[in-house]
C-alpha atoms as a PDB file:
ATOM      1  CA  UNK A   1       3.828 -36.581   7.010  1.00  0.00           C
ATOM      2  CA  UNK A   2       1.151 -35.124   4.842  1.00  0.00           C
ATOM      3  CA  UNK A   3      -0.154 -32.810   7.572  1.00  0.00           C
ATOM      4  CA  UNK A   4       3.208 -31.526   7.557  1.00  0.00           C
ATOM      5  CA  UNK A   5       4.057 -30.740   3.667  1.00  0.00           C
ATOM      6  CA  UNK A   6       2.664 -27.289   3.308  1.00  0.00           C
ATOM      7  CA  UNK A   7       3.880 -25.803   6.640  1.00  0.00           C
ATOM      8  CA  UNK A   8       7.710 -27.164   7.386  1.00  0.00           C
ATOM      9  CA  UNK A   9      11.450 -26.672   5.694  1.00  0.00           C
ATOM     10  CA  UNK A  10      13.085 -29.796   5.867  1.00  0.00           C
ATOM     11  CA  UNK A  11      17.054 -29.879   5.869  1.00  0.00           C
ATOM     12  CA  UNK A  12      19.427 -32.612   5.660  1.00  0.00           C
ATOM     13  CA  UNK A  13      22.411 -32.704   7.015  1.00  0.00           C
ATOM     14  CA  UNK A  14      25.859 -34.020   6.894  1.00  0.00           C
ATOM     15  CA  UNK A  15      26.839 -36.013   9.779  1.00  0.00           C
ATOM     16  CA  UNK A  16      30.197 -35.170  11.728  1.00  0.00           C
ATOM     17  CA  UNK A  17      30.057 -36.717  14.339  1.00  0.00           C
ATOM     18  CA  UNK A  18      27.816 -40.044  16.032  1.00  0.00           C
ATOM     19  CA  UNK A  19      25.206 -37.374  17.534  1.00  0.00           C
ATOM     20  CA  UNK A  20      25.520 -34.994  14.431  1.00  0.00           C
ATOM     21  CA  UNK A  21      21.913 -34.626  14.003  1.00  0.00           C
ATOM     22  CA  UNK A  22      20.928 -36.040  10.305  1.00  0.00           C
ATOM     23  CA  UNK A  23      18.233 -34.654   9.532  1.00  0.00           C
ATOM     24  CA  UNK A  24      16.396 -31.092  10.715  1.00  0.00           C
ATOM     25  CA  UNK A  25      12.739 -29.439  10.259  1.00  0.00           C
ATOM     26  CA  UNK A  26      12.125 -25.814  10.447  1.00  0.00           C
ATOM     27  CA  UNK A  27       8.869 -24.791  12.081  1.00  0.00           C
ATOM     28  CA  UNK A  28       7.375 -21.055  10.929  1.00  0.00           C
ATOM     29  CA  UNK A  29       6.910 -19.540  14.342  1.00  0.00           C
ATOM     30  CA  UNK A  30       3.423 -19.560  13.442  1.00  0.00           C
ATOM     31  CA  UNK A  31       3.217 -23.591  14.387  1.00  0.00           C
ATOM     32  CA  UNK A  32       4.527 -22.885  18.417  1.00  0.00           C
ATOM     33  CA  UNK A  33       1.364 -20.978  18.876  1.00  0.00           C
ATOM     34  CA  UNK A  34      -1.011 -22.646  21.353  1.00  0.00           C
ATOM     35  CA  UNK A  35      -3.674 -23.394  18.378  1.00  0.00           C
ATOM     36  CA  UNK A  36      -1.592 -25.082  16.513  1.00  0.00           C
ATOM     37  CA  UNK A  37       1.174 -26.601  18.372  1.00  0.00           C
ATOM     38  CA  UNK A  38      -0.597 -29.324  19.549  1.00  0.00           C
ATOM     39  CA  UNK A  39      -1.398 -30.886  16.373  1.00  0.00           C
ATOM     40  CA  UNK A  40       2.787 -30.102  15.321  1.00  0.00           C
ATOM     41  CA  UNK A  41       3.571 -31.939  18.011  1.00  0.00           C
ATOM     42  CA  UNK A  42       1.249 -35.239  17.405  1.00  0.00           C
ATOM     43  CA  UNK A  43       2.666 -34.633  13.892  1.00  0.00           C
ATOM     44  CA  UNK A  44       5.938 -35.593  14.596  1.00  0.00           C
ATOM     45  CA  UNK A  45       5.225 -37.926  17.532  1.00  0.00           C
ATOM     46  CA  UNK A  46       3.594 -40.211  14.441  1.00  0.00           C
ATOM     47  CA  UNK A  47       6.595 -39.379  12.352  1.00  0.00           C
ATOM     48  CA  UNK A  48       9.521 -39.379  14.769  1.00  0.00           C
ATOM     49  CA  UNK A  49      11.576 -41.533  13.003  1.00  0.00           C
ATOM     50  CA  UNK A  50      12.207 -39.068  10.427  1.00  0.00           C
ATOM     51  CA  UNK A  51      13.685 -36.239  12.598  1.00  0.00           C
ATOM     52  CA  UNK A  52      16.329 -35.403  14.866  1.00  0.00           C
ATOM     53  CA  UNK A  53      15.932 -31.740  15.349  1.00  0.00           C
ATOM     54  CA  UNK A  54      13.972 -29.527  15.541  1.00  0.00           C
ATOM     55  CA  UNK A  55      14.624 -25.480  14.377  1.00  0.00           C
ATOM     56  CA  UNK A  56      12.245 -22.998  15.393  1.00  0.00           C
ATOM     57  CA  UNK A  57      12.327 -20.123  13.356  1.00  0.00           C
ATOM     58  CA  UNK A  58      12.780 -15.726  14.325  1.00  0.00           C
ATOM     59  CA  UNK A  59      10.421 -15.663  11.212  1.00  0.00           C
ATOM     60  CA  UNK A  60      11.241 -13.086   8.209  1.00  0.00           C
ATOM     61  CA  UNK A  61      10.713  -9.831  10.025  1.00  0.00           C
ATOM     62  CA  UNK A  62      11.707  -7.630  12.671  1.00  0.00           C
ATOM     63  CA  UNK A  63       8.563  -6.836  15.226  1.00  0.00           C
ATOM     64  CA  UNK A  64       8.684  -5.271  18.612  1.00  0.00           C
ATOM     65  CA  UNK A  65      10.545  -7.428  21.835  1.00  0.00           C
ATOM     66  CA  UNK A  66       7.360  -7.692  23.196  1.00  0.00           C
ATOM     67  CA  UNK A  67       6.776 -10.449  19.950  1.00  0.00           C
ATOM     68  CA  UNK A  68       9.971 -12.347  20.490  1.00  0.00           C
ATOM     69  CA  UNK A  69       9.097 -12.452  24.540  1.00  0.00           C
ATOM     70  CA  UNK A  70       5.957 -14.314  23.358  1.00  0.00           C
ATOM     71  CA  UNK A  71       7.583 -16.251  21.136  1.00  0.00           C
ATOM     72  CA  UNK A  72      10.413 -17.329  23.409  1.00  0.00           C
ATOM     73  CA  UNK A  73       7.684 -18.605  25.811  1.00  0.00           C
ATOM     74  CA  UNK A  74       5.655 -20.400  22.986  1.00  0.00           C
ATOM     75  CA  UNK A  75       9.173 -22.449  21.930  1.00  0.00           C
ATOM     76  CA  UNK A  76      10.194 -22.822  25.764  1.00  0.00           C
ATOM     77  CA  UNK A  77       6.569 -25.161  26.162  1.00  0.00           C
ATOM     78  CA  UNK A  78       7.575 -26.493  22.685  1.00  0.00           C
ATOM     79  CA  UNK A  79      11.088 -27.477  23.356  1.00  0.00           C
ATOM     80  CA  UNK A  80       9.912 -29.132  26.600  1.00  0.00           C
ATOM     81  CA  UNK A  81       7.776 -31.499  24.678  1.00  0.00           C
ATOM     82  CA  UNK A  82       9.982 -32.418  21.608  1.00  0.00           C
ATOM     83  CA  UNK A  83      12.964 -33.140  24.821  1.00  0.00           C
ATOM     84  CA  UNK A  84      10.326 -35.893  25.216  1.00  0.00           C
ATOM     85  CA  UNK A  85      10.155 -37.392  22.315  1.00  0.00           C
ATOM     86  CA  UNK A  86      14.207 -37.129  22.262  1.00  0.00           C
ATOM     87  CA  UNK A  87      14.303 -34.654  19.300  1.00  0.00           C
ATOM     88  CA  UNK A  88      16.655 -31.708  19.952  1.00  0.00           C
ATOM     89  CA  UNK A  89      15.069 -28.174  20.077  1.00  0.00           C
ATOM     90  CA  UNK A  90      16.901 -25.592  18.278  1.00  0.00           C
ATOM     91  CA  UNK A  91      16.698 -21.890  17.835  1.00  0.00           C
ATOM     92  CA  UNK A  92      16.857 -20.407  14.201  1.00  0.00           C
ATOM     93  CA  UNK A  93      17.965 -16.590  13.741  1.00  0.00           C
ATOM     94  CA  UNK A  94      16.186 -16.424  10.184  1.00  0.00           C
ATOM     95  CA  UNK A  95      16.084 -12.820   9.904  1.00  0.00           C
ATOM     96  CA  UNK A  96      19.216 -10.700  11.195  1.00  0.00           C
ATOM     97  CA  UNK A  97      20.190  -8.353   8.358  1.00  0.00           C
ATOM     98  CA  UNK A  98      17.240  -9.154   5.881  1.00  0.00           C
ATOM     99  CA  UNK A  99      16.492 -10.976   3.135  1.00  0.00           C
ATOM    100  CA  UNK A 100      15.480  -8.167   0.754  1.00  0.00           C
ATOM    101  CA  UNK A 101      13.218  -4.896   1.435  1.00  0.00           C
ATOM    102  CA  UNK A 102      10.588  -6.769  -1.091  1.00  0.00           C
ATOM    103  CA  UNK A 103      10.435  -9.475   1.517  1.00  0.00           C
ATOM    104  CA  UNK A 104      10.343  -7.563   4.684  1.00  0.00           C
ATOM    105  CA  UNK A 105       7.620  -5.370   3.129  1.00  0.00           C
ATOM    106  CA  UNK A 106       4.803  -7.768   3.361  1.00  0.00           C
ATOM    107  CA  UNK A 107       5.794  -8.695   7.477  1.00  0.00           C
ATOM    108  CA  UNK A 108       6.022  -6.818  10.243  1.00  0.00           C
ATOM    109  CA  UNK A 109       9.223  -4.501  10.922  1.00  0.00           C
ATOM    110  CA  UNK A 110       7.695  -2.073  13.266  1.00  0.00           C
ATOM    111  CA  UNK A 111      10.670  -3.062  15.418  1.00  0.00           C
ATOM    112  CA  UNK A 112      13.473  -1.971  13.283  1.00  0.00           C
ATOM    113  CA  UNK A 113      14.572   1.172  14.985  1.00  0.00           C
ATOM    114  CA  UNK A 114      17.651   1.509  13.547  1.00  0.00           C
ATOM    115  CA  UNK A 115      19.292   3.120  10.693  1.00  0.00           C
ATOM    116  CA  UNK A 116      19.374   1.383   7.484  1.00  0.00           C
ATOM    117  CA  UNK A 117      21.930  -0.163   4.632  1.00  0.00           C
ATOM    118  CA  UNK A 118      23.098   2.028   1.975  1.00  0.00           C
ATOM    119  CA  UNK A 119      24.435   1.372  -1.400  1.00  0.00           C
ATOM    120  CA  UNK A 120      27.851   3.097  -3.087  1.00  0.00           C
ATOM    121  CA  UNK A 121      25.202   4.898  -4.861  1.00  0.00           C
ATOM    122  CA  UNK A 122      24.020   6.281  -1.892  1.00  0.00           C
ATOM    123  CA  UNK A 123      20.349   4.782  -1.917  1.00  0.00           C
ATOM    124  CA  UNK A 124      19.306   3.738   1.523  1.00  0.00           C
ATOM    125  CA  UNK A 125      17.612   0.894   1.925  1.00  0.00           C
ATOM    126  CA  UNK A 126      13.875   0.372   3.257  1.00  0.00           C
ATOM    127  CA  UNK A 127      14.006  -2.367   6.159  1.00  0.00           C
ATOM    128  CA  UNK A 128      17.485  -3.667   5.649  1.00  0.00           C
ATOM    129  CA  UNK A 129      19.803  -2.629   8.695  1.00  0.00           C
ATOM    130  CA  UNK A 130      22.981  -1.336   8.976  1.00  0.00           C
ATOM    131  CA  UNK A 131      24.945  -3.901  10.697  1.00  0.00           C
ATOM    132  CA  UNK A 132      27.233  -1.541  13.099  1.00  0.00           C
ATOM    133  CA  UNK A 133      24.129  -0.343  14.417  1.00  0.00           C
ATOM    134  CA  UNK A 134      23.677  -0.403  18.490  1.00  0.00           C
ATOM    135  CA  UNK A 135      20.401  -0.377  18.048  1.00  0.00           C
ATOM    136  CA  UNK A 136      20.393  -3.905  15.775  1.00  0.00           C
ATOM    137  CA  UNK A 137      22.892  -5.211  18.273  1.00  0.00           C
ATOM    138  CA  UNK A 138      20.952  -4.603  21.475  1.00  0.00           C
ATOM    139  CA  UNK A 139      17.981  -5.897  19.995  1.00  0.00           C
ATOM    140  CA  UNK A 140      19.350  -9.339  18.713  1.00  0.00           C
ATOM    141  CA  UNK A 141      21.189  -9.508  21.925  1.00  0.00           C
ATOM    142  CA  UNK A 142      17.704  -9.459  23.940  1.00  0.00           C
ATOM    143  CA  UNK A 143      16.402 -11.840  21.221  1.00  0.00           C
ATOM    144  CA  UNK A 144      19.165 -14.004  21.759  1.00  0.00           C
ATOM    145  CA  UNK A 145      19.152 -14.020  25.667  1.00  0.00           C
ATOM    146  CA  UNK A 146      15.447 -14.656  25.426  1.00  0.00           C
ATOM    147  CA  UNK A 147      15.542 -17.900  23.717  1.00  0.00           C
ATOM    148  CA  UNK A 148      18.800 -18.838  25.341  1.00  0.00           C
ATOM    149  CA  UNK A 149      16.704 -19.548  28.460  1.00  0.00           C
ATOM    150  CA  UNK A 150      14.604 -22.835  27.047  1.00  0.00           C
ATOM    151  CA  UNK A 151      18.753 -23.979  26.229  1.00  0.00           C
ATOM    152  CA  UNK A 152      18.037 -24.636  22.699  1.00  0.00           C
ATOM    153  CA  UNK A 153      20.641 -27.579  21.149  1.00  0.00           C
ATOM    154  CA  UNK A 154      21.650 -25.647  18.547  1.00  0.00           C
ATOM    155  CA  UNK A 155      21.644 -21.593  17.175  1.00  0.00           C
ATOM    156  CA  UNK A 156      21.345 -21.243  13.709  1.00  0.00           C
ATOM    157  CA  UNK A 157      21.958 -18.103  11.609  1.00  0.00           C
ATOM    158  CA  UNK A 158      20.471 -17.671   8.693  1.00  0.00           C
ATOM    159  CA  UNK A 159      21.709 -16.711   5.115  1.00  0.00           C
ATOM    160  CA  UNK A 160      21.135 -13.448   5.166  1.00  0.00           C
ATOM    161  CA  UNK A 161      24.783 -12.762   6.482  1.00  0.00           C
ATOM    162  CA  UNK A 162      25.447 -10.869   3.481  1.00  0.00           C
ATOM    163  CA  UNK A 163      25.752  -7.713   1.653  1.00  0.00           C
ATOM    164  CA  UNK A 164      24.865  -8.595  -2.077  1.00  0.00           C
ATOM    165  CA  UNK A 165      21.311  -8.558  -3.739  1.00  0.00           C
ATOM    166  CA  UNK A 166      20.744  -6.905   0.265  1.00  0.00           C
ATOM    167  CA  UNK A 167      22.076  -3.678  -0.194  1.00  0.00           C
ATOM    168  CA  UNK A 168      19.826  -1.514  -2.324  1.00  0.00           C
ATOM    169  CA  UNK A 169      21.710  -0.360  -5.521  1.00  0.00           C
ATOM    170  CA  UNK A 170      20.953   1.916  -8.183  1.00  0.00           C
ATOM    171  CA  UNK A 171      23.438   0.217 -11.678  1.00  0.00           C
ATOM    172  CA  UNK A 172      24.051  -3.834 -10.589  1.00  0.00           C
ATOM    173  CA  UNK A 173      27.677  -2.118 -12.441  1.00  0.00           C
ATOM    174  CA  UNK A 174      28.378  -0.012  -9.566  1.00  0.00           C
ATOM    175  CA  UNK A 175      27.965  -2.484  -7.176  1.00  0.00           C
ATOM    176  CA  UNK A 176      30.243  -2.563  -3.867  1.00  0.00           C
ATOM    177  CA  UNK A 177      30.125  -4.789  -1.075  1.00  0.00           C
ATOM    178  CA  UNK A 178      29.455  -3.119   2.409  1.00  0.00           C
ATOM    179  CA  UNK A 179      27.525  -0.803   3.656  1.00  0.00           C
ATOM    180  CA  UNK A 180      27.744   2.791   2.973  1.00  0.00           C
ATOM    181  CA  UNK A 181      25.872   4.670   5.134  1.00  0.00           C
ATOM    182  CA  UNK A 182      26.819   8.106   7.121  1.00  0.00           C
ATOM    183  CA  UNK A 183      27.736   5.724  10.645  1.00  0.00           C
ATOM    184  CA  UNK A 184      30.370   3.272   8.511  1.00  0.00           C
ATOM    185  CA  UNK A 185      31.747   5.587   6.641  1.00  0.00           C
ATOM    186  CA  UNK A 186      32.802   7.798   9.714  1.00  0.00           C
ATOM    187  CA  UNK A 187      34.144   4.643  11.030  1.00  0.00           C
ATOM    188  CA  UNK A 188      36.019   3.455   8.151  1.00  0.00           C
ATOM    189  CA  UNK A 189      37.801   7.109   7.390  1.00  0.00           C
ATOM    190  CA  UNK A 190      38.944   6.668  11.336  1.00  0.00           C
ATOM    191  CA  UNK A 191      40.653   3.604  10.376  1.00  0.00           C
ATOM    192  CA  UNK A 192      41.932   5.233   7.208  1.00  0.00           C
ATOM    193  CA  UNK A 193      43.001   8.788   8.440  1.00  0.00           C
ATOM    194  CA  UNK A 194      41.172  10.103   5.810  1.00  0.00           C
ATOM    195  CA  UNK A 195      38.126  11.046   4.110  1.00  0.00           C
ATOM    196  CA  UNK A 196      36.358  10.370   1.142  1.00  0.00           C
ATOM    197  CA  UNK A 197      32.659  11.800  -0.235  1.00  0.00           C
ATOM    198  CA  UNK A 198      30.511   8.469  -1.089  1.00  0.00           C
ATOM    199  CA  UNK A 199      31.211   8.847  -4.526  1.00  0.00           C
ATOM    200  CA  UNK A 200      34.945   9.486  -4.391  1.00  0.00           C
ATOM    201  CA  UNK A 201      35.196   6.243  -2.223  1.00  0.00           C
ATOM    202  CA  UNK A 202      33.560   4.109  -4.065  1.00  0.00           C
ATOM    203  CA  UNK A 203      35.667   5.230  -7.217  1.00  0.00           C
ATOM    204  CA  UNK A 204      38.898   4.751  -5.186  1.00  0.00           C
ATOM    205  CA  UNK A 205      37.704   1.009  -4.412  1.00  0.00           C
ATOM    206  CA  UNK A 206      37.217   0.153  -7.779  1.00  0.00           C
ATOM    207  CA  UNK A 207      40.563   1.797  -8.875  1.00  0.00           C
ATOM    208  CA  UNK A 208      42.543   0.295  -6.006  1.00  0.00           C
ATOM    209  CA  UNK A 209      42.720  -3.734  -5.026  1.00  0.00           C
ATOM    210  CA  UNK A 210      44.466  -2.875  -1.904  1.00  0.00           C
ATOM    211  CA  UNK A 211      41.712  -0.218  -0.628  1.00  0.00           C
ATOM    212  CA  UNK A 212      39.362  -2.360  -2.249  1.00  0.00           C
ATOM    213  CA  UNK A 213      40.391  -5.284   0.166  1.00  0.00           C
ATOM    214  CA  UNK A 214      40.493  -2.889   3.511  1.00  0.00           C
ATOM    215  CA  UNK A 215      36.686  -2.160   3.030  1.00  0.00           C
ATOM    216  CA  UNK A 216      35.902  -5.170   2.426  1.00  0.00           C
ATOM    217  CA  UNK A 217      37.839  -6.259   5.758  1.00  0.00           C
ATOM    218  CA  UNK A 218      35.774  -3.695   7.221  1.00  0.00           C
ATOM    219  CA  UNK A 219      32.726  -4.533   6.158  1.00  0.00           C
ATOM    220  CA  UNK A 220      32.534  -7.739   7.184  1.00  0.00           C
ATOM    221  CA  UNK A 221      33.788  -7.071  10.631  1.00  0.00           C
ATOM    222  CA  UNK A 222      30.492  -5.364  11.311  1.00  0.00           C
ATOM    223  CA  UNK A 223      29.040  -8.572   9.692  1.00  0.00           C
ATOM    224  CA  UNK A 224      31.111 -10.703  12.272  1.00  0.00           C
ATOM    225  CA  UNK A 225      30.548  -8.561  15.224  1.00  0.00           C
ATOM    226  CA  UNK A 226      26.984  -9.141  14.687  1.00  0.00           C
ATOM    227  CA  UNK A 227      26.895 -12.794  14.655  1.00  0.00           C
ATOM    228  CA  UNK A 228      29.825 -12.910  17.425  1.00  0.00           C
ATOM    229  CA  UNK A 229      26.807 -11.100  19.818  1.00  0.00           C
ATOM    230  CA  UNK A 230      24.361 -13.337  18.938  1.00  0.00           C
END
C-alpha cells in the first residue's frame, strides 16, 4: 500500500446489504492517465484484498467538455481493468456546486460559463455556480452521460450540495441560505406574487419563520433539481 498513501482517499463504509461494498478508494483523475494508470492498477492488483470499489473522481474544478470527454475515456480503459480484478468501478461527481472560490482558484474553471452564487448581501461569488442555471445543468448532464457509458457501479455526489461557507457573504451575521442572485430571485417572487429588493428580502426572512421556510424550500429545489439531472 505504500505506493498508494500520498495519492488515494480511502472511505469505509457501512454495509447494507451482502454486496454493500465495505470499503472504497478515491482515485484523483490524475491516476487514470495513461502514465500513471498502469502502476494504479498493479497497485491494487498487489493489494486487492483491501478494496471493493473503486471511485474515480470529476476532480475539484470545472474545465471545458472537451476535459471530461478525455477523462471519460481514460476511466472507461480503467474500469475495464479493475472489472477484472472484480473491484467495482464507480464514478465520483466531486465538484458540482464548489467547494469554495479559494479552492476553485488554484484549478481550472475555464468551463464555468454560467452565472454565479450570490449572497443576501448581494456579493457574487467568483467560481461558485448558481444552481438553477441551464448552463450548469446542461453541462453536468453531458458530464454525466459521458461517464454513464463505461456503466460505472455506483454515482457519487459529493459534499458540496450545499449553500453554507459556499455562498460568498459579506457579515457571517447576515447569513441566509440560498442563492440570491438576479435569475432566483425572479423565480422565487413568481412563486410569491410579489417582489422584494435583495435587501428587503432578506430582512423579511429573518423577520418571518414562515417566509423564512418558503425560501428555503426554494432553495433547495434548485439544489435537488441539480442532483435529480445528474
Amino acid at each position: 500500500m505504500k505506493s498508494l498513501v500520498f495519492c488515494l482517499a480511502s472511505f469505509v463504509l457501512a454495509a447494507v446489504a451482502d454486496d454493500a461494498p465495505f470499503n472504497a478508494l478515491r482515485f484523483g483523475f490524475r491516476y487514470t492517465q495513461p502514465d500513471k494508470w498502469p502502476e494504479m492498477r498493479a497497485a491494487l492488483e498487489k493489494n486487492r484484498a483491501a478494496f471493493d470499489e473503486v471511485w474515480f473522481s470529476t476532480g475539484v474544478s470545472f474545465p471545458k467538455l472537451s476535459w471530461h470527454e478525455e477523462h471519460a475515456r481514460q476511466c472507461a480503459a480503467a474500469a475495464t481493468d479493475l472489472r477484472k480484478l472484480g473491484l467495482v468501478p464507480s464514478i465520483e461527481f466531486q465538484t458540482v456546486i464548489g467547494h469554495g472560490d479559494e479552492i476553485l482558484d488554484e484549478n481550472d474553471c475555464t468551463g464555468a460559463v454560467w452565472g454565479k452564487m450570490v449572497s443576501s448581501d448581494g456579493l457574487a461569488a467568483k467560481h461558485l455556480p448558481c444552481p438553477r442555471d441551464p448552463s450548469l445543468t446542461a453541462y453536468f448532464t453531458r458530464v454525466a452521460e459521458l461517464h454513464a457509458a463505461w456503466k460505472p457501479g455506483s454515482v457519487w455526489l459529493d459534499d458540496d450540495f450545499a449553500f453554507r461557507h459556499r455562498v460568498p457573504q459579506l457579515r457571517k451575521e447576515n447569513y441566509i441560505d440560498g442563492c440570491f442572485c438576479d435569475r432566483c430571485l425572479a423565480e422565487f417572487f413568481r412563486t410569491e406574487g410579489r417582489m422584494w429588493t435583495r435587501g428587503e428580502l432578506a430582512e423579511e426572512i429573518r423577520r418571518q419563520k414562515a417566509l423564512r421556510t418558503r425560501w428555503e424550500d426554494y432553495s433547495w429545489a434548485g439544489m435537488r433539481a441539480l442532483a435529480r439531472t445528474i
